[in-house]
Each structure stands twice: as C-alpha cells, then as structure tokens.
Protein backbone atom coordinates (compact mmCIF):
# COMPACT_ATOMS: atom_id res chain seq x y z
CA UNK A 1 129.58 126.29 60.51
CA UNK A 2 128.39 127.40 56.98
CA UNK A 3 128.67 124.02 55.23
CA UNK A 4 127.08 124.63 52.19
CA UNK A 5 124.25 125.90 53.70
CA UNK A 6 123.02 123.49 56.07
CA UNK A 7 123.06 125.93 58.85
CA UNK A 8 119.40 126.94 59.11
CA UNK A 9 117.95 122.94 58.38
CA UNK A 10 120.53 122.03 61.52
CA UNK A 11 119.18 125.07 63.87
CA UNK A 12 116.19 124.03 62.86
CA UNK A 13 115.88 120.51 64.10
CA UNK A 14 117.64 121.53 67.03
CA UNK A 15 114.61 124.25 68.09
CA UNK A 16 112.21 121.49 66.95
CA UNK A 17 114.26 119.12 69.43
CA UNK A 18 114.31 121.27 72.36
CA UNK A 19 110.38 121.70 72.09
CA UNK A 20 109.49 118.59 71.48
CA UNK A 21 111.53 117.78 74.63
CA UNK A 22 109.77 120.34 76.89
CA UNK A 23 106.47 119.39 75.67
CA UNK A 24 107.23 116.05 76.70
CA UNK A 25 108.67 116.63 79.94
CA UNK A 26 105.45 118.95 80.67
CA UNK A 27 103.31 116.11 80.14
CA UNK A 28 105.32 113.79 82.55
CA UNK A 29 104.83 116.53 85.47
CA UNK A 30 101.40 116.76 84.50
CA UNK A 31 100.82 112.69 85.29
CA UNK A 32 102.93 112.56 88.19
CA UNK A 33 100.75 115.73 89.55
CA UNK A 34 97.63 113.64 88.52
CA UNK A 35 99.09 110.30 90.09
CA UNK A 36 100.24 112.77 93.54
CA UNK A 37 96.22 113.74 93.63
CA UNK A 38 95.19 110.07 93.05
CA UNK A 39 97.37 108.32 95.59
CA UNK A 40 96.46 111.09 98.40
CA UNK A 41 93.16 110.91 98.40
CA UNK A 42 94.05 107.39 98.82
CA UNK A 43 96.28 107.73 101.26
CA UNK A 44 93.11 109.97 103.36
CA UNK A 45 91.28 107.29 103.36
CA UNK A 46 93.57 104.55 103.69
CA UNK A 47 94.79 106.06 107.09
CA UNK A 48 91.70 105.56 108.86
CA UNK A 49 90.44 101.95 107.96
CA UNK A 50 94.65 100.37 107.53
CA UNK A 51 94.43 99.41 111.42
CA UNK A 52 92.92 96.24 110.48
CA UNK A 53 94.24 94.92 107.40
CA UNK A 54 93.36 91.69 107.47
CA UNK A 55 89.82 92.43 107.40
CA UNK A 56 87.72 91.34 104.24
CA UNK A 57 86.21 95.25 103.45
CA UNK A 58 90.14 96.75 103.63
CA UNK A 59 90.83 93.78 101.07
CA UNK A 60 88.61 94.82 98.98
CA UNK A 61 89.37 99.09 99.42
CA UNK A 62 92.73 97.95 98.46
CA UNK A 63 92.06 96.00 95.45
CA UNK A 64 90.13 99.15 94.50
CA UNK A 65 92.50 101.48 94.88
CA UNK A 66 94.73 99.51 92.73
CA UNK A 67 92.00 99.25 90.47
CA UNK A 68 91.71 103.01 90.16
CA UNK A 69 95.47 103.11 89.88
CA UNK A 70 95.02 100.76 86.80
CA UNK A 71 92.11 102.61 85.15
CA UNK A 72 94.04 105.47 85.33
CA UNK A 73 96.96 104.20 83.39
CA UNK A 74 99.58 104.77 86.33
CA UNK A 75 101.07 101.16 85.35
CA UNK A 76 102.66 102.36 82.41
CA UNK A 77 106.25 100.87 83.23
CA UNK A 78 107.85 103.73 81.75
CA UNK A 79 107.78 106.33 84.41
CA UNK A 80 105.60 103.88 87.20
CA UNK A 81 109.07 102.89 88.84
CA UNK A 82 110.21 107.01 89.41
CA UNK A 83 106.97 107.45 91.17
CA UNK A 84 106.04 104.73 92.87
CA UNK A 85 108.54 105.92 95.67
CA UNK A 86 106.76 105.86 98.52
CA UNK A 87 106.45 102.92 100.73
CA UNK A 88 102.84 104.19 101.99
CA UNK A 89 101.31 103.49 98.59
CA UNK A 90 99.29 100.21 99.62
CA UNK A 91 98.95 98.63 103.00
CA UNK A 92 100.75 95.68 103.90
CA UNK A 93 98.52 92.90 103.96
C-alpha cells in the first residue's frame, strides 16, 4: 500500500470521512429528538380536543401545529419521509 507515498494523504481523507460522517449523523438524531419533543407535546394536546374534528377551533389547532412543524424546518424533504412514521401525527379531518 506504499505507492509512492500516498499512504498518509489516503488515511487521511479516510479519518476526515469517517468524522465528517458521524458529525453528520449526530446532527440527524439531534432533529429527529427535537421533531420527537415537538410532535408529543402535540400529540398531549391533540388527544384531548381530536373528538370533534370537524369543529372550527380543532381546524385551526391543527393548522397550527403544522405551522409550528413548518417554522421549525421539519419539512425538509430530506429526512421528513423517515420520520414522519406515525399515523397519529395530525387528525383526520
């Protein structure tokens, strides 16, 4: 594997790889933890007022709650469909 010495540049990159990959997937579990705290204090209280769905007020808690969902940037469509898995997440209207 001595090639001229392009050993140490190519163990290099590879330790700068594998960090830059943990870093990354740190900050994935660190949004998914924030987006688990988000949608259950949703899901608190969206379990006592869901019984009537069709009322104008639960309209209105729902379009906040996706508004809070937007705000905090949980649409990003590059990780929203692994944990949007729940079928709880917003009331059927």
């Amino acid at each position: 594997m001595h090639c001229g010495g392009t050993a140490m540049p190519h163990i290099l990159t590879r330790y700068w790889q594998s960090l830059s990959a943990s870093a990354k997937d740190m900050r994935d579990r660190r949004r998914i933890r924030a987006f688990e705290r988000v949608r259950n204090a949703c899901a608190c209280t969206a379990s006592a007022t869901d019984e009537h769905a069709s009322d104008a007020a639960n309209r209105t808690e729902r379009l906040e709650r996706i508004a809070l969902y937007a705000r905090a940037g949980y649409f990003n469509m590059g990780y929203t469909v692994d944990v949007f898995q729940s079928p709880a997440d917003l009331p059927p209207e």
